[in-house]
N, C-alpha and C. Protein backbone atom coordinates (compact mmCIF):
# COMPACT_ATOMS: atom_id res chain seq x y z
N UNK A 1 16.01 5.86 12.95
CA UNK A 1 16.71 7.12 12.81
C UNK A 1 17.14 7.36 11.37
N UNK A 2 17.44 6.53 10.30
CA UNK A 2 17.94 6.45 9.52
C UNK A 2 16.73 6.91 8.59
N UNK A 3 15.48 6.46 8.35
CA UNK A 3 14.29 7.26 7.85
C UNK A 3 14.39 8.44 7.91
N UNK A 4 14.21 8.93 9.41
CA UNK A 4 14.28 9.98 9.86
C UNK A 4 15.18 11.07 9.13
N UNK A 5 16.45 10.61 8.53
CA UNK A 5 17.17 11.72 8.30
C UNK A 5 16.92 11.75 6.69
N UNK A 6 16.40 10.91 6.00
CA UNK A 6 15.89 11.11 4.74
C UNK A 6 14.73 11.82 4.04
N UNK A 7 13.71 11.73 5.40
CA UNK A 7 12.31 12.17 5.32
C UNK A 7 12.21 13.19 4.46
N UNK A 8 11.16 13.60 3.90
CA UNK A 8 10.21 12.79 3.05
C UNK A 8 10.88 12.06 1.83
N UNK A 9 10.58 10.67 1.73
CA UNK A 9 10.84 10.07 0.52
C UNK A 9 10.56 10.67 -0.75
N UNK A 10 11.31 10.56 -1.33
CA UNK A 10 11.16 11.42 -2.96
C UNK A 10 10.32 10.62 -3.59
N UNK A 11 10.40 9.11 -4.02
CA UNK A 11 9.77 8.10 -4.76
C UNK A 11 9.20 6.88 -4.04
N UNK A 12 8.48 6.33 -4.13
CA UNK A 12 7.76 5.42 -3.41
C UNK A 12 7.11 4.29 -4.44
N UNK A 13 7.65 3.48 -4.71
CA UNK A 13 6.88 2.57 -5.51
C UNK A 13 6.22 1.14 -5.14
N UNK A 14 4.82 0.96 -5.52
CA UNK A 14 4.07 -0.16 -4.48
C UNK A 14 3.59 -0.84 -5.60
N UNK A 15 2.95 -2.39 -5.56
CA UNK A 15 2.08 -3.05 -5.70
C UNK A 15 0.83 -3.31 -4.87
N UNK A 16 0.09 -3.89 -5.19
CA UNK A 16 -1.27 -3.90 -4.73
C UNK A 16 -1.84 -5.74 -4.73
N UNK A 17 -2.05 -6.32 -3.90
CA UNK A 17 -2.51 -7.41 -3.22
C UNK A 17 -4.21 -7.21 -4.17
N UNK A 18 -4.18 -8.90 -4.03
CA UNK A 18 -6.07 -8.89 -4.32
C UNK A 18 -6.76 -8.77 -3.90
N UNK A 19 -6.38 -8.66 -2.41
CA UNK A 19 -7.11 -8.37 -0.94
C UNK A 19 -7.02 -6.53 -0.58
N UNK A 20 -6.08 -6.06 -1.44
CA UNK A 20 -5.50 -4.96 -1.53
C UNK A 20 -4.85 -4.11 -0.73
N UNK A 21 -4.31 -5.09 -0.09
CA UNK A 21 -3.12 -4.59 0.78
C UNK A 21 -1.66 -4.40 -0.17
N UNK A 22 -0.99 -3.28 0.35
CA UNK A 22 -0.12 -2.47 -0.30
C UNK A 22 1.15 -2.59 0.75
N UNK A 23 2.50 -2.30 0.55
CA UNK A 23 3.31 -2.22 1.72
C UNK A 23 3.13 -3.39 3.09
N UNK A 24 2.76 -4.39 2.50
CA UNK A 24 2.54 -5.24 4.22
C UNK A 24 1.72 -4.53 5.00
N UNK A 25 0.52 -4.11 4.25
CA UNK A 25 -0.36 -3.26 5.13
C UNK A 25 -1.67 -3.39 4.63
N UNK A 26 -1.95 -4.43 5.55
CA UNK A 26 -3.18 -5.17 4.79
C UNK A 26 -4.33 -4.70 5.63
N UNK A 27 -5.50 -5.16 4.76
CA UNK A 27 -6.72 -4.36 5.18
C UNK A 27 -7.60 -4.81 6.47
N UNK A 28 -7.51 -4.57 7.50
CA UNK A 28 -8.63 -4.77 9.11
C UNK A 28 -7.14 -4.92 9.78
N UNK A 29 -6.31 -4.96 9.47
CA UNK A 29 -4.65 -5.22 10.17
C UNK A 29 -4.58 -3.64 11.09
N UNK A 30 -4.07 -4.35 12.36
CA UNK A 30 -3.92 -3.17 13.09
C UNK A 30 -2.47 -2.37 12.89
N UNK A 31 -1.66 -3.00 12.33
CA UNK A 31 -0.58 -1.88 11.26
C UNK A 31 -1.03 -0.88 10.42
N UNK A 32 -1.92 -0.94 10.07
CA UNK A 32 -2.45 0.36 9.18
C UNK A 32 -2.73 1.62 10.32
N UNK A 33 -2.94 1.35 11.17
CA UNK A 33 -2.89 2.41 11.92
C UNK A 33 -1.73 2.95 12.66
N UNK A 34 -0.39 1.93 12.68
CA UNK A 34 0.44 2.37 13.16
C UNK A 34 1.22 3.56 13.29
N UNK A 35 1.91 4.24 14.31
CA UNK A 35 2.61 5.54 14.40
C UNK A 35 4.20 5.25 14.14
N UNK A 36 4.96 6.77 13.29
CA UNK A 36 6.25 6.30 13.66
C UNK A 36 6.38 6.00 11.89
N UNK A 37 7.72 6.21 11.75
CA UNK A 37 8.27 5.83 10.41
C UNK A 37 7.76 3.93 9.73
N UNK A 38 8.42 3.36 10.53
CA UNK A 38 8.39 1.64 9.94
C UNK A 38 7.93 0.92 11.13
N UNK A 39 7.47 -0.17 10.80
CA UNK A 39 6.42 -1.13 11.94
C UNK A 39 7.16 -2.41 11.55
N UNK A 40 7.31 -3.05 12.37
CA UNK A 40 7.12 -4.92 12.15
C UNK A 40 6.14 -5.47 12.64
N UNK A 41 5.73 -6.51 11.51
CA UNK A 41 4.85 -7.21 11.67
C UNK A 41 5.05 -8.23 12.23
N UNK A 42 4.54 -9.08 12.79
CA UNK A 42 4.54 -10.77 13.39
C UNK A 42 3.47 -11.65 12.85
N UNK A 43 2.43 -11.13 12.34
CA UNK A 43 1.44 -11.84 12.23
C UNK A 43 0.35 -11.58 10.75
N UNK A 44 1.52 -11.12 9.81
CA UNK A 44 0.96 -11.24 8.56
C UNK A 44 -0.07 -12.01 7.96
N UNK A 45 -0.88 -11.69 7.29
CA UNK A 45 -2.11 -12.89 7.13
C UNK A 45 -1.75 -13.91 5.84
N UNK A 46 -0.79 -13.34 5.02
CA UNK A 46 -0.20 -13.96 4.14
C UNK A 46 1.26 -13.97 4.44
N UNK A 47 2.06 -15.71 3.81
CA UNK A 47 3.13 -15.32 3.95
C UNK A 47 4.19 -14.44 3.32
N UNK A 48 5.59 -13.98 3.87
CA UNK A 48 5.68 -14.94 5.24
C UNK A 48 5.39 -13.99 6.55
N UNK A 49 4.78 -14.45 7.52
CA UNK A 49 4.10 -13.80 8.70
C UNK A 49 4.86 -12.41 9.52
N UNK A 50 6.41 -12.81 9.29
CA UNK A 50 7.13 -11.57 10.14
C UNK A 50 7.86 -10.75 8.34
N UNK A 51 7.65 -9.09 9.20
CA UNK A 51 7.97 -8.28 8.09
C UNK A 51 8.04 -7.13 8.90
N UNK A 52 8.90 -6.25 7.91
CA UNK A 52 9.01 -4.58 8.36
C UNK A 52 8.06 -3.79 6.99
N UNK A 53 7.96 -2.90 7.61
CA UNK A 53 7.44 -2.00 6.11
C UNK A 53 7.16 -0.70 6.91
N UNK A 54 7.13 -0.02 5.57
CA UNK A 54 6.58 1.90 6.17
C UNK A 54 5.52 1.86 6.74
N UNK A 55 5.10 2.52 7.85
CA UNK A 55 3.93 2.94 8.21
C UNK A 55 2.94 3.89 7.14
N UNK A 56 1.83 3.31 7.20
CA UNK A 56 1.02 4.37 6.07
C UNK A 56 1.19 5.91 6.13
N UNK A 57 1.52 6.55 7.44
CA UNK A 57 1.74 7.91 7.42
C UNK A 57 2.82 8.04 6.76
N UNK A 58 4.08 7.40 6.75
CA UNK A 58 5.31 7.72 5.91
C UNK A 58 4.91 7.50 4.70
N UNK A 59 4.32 7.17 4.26
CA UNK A 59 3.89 6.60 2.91
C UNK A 59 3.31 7.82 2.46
N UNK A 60 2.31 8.17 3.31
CA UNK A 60 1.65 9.43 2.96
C UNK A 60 2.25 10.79 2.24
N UNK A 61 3.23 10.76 3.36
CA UNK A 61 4.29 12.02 3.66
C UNK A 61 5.32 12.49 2.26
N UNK A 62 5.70 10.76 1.45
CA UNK A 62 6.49 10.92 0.40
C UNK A 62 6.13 11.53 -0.78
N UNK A 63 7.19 12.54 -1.24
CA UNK A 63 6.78 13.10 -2.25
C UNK A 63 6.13 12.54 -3.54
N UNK A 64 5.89 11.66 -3.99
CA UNK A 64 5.51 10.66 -5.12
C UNK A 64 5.00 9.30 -4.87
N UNK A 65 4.37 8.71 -4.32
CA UNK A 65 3.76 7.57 -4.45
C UNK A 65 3.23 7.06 -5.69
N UNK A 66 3.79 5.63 -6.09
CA UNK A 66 3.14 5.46 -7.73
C UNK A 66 2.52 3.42 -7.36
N UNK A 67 1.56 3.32 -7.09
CA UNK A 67 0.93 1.96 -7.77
C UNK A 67 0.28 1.26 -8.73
N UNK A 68 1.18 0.25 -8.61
CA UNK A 68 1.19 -0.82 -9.88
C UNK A 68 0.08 -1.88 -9.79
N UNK A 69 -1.02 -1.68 -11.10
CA UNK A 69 -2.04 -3.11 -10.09
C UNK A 69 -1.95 -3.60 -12.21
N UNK A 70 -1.97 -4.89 -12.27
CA UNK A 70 -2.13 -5.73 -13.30
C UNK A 70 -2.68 -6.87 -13.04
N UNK A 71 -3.57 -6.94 -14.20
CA UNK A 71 -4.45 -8.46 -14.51
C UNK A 71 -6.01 -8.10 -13.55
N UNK A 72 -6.70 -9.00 -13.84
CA UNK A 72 -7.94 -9.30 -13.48
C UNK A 72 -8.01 -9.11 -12.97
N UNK A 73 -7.06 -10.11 -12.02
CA UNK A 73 -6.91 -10.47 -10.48
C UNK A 73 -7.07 -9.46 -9.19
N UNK A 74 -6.96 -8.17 -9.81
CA UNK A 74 -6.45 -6.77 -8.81
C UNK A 74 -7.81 -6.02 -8.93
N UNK A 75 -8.68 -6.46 -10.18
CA UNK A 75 -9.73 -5.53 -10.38
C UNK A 75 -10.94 -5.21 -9.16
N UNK A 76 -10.72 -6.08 -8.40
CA UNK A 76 -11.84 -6.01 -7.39
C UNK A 76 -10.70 -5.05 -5.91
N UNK A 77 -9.74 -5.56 -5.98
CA UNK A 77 -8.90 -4.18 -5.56
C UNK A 77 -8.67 -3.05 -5.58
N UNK A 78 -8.57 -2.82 -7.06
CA UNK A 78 -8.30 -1.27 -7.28
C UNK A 78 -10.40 -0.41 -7.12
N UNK A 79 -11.37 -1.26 -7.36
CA UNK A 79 -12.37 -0.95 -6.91
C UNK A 79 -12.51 -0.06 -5.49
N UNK A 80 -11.71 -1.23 -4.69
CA UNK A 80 -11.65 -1.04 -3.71
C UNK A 80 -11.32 0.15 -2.81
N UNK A 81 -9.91 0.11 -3.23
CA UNK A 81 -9.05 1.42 -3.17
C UNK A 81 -9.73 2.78 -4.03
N UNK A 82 -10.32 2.76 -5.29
CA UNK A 82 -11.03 3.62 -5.17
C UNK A 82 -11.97 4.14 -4.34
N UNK A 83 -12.98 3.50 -3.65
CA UNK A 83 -13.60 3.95 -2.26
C UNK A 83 -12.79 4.19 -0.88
N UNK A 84 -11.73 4.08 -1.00
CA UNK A 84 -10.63 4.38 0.23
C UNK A 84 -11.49 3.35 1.22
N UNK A 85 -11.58 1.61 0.31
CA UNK A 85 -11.98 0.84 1.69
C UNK A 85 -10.79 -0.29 2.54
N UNK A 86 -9.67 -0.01 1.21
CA UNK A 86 -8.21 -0.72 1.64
C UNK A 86 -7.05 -0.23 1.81
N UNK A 87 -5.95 -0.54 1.90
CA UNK A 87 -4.75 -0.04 2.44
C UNK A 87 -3.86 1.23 1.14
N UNK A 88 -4.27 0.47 0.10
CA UNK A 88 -3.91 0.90 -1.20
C UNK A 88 -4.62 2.20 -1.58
N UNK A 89 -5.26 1.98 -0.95
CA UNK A 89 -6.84 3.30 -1.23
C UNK A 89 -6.59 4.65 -1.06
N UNK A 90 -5.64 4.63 1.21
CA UNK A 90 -5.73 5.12 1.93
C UNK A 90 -4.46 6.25 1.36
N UNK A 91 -3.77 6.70 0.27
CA UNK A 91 -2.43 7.03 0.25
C UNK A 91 -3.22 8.23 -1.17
N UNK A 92 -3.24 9.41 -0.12
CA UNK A 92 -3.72 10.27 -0.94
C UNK A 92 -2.60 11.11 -2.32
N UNK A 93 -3.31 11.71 -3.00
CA UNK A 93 -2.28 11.36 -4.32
C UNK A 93 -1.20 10.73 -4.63
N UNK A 94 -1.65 9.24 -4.41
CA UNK A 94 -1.12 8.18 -5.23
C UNK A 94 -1.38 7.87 -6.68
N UNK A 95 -0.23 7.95 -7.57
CA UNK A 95 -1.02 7.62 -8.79
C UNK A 95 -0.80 6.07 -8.73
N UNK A 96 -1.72 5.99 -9.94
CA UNK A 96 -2.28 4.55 -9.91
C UNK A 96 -1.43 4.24 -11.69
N UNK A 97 -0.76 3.20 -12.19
CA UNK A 97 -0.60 2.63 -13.10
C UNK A 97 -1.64 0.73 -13.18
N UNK A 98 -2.51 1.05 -13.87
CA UNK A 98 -2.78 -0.11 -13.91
C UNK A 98 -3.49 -0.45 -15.72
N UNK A 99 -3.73 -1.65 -15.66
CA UNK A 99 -3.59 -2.22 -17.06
C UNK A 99 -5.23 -2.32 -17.53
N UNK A 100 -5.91 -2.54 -18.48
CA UNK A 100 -7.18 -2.82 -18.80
C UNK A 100 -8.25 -3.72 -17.92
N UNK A 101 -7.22 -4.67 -18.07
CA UNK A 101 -8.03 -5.72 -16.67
C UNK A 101 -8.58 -5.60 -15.57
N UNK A 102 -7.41 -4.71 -14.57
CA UNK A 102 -7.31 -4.29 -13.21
C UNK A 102 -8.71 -3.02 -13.30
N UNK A 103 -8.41 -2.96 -14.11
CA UNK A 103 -9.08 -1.47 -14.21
C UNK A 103 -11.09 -2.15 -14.40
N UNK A 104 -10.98 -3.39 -14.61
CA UNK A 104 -12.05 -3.72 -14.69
C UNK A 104 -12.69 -3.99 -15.87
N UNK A 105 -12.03 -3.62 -17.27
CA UNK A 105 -12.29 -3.44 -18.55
C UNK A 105 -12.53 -5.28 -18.94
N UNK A 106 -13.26 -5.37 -20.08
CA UNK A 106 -13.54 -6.68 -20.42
C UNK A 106 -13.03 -6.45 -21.90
């Protein structure tokens, strides 16, 4: 209820996984499809296994979404999310801050 009376979030700020899951909302996870403001998890694939987080539609909904991807490490991520094939992907005008690396640059 407490979402609820804030809706839509003004600012939203995320990181991005190497697997490129965003928000505890990792990619083939049946939370990404979830309905409803916030979900808990039980069975996270990384730790630690139990978690709450926004549902991707709330995520959607907020006025500003901004992700953060740095280093190498993310570059096969933010790939990713450019084809809308991960969680990070899925969050339409999201801007993206990321660094030379991430970005794939050598």
């Amino acid at each position: 209820h407490v979402l609820s009376a804030v809706a839509p979030l003004d600012i939203v700020l995320l990181g991005v996984g190497e697997d490129g899951h965003t928000a505890s909302l990792f990619p083939g996870h049946p939370a990404v499809q979830a309905k409803g403001w916030a979900i808990g998890i039980r069975d996270a694939p990384k730790p630690p296994p139990q978690r709450v987080t926004l549902t991707l539609s709330t995520l959607r909904g907020a006025r500003r979404v901004i992700i953060l991807a740095t280093g190498a490490g993310k570059a096969d991520a933010v790939a990713k999310a450019k084809r809308g094939e991960v969680p990070s992907g899925m969050i339409a005008g999201a801007r993206w801050l990321i660094d030379r690396e991430a970005a794939g640059a050598r």
